[in-house]
Protein backbone atom coordinates (compact mmCIF):
# COMPACT_ATOMS: atom_id res chain seq x y z
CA UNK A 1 7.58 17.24 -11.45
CA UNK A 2 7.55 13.36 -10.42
CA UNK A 3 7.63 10.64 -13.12
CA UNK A 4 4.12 9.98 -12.48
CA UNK A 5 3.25 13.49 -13.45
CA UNK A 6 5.16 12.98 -16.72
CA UNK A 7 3.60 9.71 -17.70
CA UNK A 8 0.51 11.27 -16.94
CA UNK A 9 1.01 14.08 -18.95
CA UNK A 10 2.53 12.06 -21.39
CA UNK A 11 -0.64 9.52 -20.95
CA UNK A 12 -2.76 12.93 -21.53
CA UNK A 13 -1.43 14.27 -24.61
CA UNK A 14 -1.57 11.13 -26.49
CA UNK A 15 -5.52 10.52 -25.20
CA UNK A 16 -6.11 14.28 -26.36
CA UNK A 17 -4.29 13.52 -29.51
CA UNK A 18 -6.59 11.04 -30.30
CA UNK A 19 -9.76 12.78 -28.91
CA UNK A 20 -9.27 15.42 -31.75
CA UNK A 21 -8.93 12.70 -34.69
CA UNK A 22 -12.19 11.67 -32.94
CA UNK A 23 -13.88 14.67 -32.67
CA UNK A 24 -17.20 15.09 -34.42
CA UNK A 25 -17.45 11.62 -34.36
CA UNK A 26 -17.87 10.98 -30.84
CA UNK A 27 -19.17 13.31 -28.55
CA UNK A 28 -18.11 13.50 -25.11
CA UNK A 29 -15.96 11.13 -24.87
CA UNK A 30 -12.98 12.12 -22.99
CA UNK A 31 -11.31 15.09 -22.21
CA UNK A 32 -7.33 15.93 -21.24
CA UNK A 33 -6.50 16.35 -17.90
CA UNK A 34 -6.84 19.80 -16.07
CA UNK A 35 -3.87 20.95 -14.02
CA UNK A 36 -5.49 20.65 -10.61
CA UNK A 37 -6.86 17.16 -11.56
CA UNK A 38 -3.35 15.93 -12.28
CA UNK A 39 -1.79 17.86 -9.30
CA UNK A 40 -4.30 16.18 -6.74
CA UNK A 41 -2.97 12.61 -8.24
CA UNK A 42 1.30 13.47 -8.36
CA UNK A 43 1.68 13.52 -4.24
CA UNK A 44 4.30 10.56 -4.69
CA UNK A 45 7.67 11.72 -2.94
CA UNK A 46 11.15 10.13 -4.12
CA UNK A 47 13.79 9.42 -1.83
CA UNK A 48 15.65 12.24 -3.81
CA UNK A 49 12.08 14.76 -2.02
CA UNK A 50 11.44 15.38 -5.62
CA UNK A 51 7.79 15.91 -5.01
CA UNK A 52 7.47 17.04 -1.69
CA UNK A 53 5.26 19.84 -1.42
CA UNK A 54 6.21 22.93 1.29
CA UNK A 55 5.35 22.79 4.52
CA UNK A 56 6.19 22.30 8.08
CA UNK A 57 5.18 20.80 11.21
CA UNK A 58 6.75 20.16 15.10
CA UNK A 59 6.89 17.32 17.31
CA UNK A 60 4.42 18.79 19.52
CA UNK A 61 1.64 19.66 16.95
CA UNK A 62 2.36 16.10 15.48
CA UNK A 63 1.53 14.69 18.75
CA UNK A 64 -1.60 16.63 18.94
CA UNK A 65 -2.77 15.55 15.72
CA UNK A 66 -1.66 12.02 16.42
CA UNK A 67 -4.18 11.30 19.87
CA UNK A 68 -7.03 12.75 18.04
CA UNK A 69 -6.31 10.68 14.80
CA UNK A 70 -4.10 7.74 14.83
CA UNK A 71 -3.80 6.16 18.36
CA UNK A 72 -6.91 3.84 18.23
CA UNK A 73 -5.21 2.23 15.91
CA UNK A 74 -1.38 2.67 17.01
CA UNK A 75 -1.16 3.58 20.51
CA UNK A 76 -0.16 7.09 21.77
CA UNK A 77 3.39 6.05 21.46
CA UNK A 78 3.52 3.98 17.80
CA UNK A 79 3.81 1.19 20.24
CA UNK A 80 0.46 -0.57 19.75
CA UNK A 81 0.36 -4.46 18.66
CA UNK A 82 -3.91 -4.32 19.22
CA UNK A 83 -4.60 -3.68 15.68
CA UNK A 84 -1.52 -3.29 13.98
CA UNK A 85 2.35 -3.99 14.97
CA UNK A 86 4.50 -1.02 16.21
CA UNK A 87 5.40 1.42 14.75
CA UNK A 88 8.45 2.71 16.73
CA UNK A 89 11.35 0.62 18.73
CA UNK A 90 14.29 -1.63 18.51
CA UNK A 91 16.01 0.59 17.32
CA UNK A 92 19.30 2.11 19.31
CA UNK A 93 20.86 5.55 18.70
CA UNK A 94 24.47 3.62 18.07
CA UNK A 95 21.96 2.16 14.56
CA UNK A 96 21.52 6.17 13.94
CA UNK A 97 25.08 6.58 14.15
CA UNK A 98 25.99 3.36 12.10
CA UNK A 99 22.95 3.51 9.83
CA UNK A 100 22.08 -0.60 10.09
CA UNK A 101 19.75 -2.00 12.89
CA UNK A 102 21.89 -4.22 14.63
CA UNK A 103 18.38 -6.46 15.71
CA UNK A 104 17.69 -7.05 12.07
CA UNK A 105 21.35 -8.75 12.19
CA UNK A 106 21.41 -10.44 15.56
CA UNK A 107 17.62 -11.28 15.30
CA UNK A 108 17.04 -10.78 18.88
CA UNK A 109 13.86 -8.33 18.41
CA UNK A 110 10.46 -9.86 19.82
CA UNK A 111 9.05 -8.60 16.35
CA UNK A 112 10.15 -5.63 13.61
CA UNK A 113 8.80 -2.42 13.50
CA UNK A 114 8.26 -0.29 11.08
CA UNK A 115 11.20 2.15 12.06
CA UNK A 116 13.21 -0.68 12.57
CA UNK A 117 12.78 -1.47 8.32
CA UNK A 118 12.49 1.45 6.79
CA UNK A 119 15.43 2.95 4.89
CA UNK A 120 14.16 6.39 3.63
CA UNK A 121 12.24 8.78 5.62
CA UNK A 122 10.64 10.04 2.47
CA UNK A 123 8.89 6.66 2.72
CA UNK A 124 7.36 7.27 5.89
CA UNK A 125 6.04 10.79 4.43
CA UNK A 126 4.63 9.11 1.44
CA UNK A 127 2.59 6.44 3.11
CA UNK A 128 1.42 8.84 5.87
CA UNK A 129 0.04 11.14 3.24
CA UNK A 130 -1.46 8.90 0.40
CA UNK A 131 -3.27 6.07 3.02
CA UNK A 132 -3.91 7.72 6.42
CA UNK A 133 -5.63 7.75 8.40
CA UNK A 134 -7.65 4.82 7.98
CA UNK A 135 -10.94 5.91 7.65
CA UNK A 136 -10.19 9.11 5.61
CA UNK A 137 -7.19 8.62 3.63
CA UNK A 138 -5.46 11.43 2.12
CA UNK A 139 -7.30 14.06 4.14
CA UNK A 140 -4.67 15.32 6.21
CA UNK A 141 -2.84 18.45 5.21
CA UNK A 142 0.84 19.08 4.32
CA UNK A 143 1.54 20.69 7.93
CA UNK A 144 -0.32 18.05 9.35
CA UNK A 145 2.25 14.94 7.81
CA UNK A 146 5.22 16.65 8.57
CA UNK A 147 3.89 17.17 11.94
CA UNK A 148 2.75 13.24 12.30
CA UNK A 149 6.39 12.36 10.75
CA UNK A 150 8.04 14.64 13.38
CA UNK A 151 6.58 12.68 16.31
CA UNK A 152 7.56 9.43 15.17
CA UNK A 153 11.06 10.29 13.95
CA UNK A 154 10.84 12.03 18.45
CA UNK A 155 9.47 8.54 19.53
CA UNK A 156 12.30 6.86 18.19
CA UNK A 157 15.28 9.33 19.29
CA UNK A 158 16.04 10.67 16.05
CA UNK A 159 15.02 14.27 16.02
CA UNK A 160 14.53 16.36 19.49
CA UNK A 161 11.23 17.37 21.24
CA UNK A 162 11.34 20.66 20.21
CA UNK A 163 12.13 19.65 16.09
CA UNK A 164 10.18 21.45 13.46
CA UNK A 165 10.50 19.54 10.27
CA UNK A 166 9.74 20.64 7.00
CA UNK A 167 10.68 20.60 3.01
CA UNK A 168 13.65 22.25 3.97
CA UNK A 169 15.32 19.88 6.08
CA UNK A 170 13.94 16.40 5.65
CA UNK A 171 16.90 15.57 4.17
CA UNK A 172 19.35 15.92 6.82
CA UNK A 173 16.82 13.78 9.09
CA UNK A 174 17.46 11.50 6.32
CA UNK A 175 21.48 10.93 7.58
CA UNK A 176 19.73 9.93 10.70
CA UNK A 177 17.30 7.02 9.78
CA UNK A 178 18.84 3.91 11.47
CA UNK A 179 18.43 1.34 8.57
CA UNK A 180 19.44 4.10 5.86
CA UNK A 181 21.93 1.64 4.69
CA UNK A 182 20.09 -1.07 5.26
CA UNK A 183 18.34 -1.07 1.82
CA UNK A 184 20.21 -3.02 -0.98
CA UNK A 185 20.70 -1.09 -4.19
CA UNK A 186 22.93 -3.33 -5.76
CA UNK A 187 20.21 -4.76 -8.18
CA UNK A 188 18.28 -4.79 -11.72
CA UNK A 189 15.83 -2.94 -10.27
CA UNK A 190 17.93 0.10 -9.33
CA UNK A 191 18.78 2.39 -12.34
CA UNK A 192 21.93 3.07 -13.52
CA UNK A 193 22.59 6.83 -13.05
CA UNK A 194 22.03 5.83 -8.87
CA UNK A 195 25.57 3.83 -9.72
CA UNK A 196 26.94 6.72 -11.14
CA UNK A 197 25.84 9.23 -8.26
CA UNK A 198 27.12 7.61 -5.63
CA UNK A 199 28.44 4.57 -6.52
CA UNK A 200 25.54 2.29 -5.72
CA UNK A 201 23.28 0.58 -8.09
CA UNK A 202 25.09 -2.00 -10.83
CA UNK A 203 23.61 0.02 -13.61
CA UNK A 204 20.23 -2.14 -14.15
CA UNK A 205 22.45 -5.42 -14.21
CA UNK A 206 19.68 -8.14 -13.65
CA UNK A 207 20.89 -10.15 -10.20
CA UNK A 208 19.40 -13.34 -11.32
CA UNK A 209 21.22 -15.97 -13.63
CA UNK A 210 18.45 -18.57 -13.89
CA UNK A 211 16.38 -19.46 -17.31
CA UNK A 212 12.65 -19.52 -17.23
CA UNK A 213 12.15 -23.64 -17.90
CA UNK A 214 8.64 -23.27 -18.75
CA UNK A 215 8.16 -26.57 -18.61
CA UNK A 216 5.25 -29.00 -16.98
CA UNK A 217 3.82 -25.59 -16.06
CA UNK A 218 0.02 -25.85 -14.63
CA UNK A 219 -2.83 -25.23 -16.94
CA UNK A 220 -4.92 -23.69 -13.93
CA UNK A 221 -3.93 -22.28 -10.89
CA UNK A 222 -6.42 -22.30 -8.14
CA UNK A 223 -6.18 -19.46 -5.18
CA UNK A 224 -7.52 -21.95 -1.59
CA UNK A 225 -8.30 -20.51 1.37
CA UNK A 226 -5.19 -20.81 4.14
CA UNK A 227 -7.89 -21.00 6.99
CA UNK A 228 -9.61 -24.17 7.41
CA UNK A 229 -13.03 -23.97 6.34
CA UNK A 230 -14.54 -24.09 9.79
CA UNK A 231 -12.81 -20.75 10.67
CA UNK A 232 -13.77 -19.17 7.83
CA UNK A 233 -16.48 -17.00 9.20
CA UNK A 234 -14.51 -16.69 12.27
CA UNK A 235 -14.74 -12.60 11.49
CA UNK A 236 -17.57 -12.59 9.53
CA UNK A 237 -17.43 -12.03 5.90
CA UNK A 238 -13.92 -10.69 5.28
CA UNK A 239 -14.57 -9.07 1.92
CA UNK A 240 -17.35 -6.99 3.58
CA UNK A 241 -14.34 -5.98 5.93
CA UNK A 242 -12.53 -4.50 2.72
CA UNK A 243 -11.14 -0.77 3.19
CA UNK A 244 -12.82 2.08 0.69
CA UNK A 245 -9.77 2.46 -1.47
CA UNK A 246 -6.46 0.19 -1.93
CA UNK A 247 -6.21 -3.42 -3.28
CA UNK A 248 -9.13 -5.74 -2.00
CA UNK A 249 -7.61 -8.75 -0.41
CA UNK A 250 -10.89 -9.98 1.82
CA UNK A 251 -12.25 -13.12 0.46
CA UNK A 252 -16.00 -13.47 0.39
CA UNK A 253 -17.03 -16.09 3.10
CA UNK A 254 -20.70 -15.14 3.06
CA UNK A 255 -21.41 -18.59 1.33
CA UNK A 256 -23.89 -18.40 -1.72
CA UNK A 257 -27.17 -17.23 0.02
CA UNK A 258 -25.55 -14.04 1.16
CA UNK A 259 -23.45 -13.77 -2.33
CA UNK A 260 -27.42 -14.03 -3.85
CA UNK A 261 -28.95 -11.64 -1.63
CA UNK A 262 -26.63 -8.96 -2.40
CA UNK A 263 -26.97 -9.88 -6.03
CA UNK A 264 -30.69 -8.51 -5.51
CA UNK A 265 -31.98 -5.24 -5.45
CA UNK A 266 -30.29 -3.32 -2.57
CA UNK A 267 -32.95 -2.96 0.78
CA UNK A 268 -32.63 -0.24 3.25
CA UNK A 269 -30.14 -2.90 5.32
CA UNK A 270 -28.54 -3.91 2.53
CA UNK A 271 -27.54 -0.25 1.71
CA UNK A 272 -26.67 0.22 5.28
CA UNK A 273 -24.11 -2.99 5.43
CA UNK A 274 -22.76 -1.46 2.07
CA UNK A 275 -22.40 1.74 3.41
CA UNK A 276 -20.58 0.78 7.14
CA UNK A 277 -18.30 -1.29 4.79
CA UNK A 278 -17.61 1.26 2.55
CA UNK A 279 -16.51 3.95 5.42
CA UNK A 280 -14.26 1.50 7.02
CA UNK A 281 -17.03 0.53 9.98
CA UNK A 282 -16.26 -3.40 9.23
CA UNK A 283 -12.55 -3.06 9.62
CA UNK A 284 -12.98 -2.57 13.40
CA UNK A 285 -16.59 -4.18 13.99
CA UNK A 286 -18.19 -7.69 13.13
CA UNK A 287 -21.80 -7.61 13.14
CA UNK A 288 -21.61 -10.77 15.66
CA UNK A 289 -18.55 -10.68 17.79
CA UNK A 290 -16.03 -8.37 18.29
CA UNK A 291 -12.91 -7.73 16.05
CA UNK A 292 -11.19 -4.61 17.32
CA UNK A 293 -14.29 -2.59 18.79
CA UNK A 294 -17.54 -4.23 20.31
CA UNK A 295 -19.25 -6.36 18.00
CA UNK A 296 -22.74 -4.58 16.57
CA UNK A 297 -25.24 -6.95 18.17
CA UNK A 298 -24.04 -6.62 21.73
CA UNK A 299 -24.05 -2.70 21.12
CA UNK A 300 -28.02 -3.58 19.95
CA UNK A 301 -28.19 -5.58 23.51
CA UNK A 302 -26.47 -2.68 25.44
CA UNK A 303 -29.08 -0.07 24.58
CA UNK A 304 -31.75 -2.28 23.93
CA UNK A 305 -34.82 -0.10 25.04
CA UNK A 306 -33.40 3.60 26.18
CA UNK A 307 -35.42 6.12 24.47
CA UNK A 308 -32.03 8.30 24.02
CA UNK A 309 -30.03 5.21 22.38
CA UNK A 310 -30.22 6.50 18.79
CA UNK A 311 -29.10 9.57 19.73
CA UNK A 312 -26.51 8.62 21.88
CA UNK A 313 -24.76 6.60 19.44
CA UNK A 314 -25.11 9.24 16.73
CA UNK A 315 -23.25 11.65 18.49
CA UNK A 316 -20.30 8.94 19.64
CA UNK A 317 -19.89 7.74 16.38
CA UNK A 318 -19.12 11.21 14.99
CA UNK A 319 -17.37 12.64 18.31
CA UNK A 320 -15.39 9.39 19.09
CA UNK A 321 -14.73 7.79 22.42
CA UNK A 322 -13.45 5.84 24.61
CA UNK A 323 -13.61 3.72 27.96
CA UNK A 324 -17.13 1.97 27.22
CA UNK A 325 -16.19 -0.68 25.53
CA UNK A 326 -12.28 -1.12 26.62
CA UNK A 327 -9.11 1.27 26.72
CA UNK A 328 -8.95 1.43 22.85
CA UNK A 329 -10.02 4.51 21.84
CA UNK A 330 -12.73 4.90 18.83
CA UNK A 331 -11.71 7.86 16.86
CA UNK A 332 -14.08 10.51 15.34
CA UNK A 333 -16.19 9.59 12.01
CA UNK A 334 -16.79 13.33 11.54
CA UNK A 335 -16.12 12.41 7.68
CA UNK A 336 -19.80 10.91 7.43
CA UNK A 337 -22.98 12.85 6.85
CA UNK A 338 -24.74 13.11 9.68
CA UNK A 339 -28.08 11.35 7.41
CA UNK A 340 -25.75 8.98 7.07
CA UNK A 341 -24.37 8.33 10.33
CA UNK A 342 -28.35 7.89 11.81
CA UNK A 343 -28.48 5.47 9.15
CA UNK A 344 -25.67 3.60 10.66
CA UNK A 345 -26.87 3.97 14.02
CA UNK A 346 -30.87 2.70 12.95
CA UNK A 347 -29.14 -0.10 11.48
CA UNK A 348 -27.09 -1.27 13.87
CA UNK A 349 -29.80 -0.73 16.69
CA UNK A 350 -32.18 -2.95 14.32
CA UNK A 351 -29.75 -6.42 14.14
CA UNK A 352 -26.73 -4.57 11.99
CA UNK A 353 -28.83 -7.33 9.24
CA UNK A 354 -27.57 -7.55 5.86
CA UNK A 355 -30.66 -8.17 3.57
């Protein structure tokens, strides 16, 4: 059981606790956890793979599962810089043998990947499994990580072709991760049995010696914009570009008459802009101009007129494609309803408007 589980457990007992003090005062208000409810929340795994759950997967079913589901957004090889910086490179197999990245050192790497950073594999799992892929995070299976985690532990030289990697040995692909020692454990953070493991860690000393002078401290902080104001709406309204789950970081730049409008009573294009932003649509499209895929009004213009159009672009948007719009693939929304995915279409054939 991860610590999670036990705090939530913990977290549990003490609500239930209290919901029995309660009881016959309040009704229905709260209940404790059920096992599978807690179980479908502890999928964190620990660098120690205390909370990996079995399974297994090879380099060549990760591959499969990675050209129908991640390269639009990474390239077939981890390699893409389109949408996101690679994934795999810069790395060397004398790093696997030493466990540091010598171009961290030297600084001679155009730009870091992720491979290049990363100290623990169990990392890689982790992230895989609680965020991808974008558009339906935490949907693939057990098998299906391993197998994803496989591939890109191939691409960058560290396990064979023909690897199969599972619960069982994860943690000898762990000896092989080039930057394994290149995570610093010699900190507050680190707790102190780590130090008396393996001799790392200095037992939860803090590694800071400064005082808090709190002194001439500000009585407000205000949060500005880093873009000039000009280029705000470069993209469109950024906090309409917001992913379904995580932390929000898109500011609104709507300006006040859009804030306004959404204030009101939803219409049927209102719900419609809610609902593309909502399933991740926004990420990739503006409604003007392109961001990653084709912006929605020149897909309007494109298909302005052909009887077939709605159709058409009903069955790409839940298929995928590629090759219309550029070499960037669009991968398949088969996560969407298909009322809701002739919703999308309607709307963005009618002006993609917002109100």
């Amino acid at each position: 059981m991860s610590r999670f589980s036990e705090t939530l457990i913990a977290v549990t007992l003490a609500v239930a606790a209290a919901g029995t003090l309660a009881d016959g005062r309040y009704t229905g208000v709260g209940r404790p956890a059920l096992p599978a409810e807690i179980r479908a929340w502890d999928i964190d795994v620990r660098p120690d793979f205390k909370g990996l759950r079995p399974g297994s997967g090879s380099v060549a079913q990760g591959e499969e599962t990675w050209e129908a589901k991640c390269t639009s957004c990474h390239g077939s090889f981890g390699e893409s810089n389109e949408v996101h910086t690679p994934l795999i490179g810069g790395t060397t197999r004398d790093d696997i043998r030493t466990g540091h990245v010598l171009s961290l050192v030297k600084g001679d790497a155009p730009q870091r990947t992720a491979i290049m950073k990363v100290a623990t594999v169990s990392t890689l799992f982790d992230y895989i499994n609680r965020a991808m892929p974008l558009t339906a995070p935490k949907s693939l299976t057990n098998d299906e990580v391993f197998g994803l985690l496989a591939y890109l532990l191939n691409q960058a030289e560290i396990v064979p072709a023909d690897f199969v990697l599972s619960d069982r040995n994860i943690a000898d692909v762990q000896a092989r991760m080039p930057n394994r020692k290149g995570m610093s454990t010699d900190h507050g953070l680190w707790p102190g049995a780590a130090a008396a493991q393996g001799g790392i860690g200095n037992g939860g000393k803090p590694d800071v010696k400064n005082s808090a002078c709190m002194s001439r401290c500000k009585s407000e902080v205000q949060v500005a914009s880093l873009l000039p104001g000009y280029a705000e709406t470069a993209h469109g309204n950024l906090a309409e570009q917001n992913r379904p789950v995580g932390p929000v970081r898109g500011k609104d730049t709507g300006g006040k008459a859009a804030t306004e409008a959404r204030a009101a009573a939803p219409s049927d294009n209102a719900a419609a802009t809610k609902l593309a932003a909502d399933s991740g649509c926004m990420a990739c499209h503006g409604v003007a101009g392109k961001i990653v895929g084709p912006g929605y009004n020149d897909v309007a213009a494109k298909y302005k007129g052909q009887a077939d159009a709605e159709a058409r672009l009903a069955a790409k948007l839940k298929a995928g494609g590629q090759g219309v719009w550029g070499s960037l693939p669009m991968p398949p929304q088969n996560q969407l309803k298909d009322d809701d995915i002739r919703r999308l279409v309607r709307w963005i054939l009618s002006g993609a408007k917002a109100q």
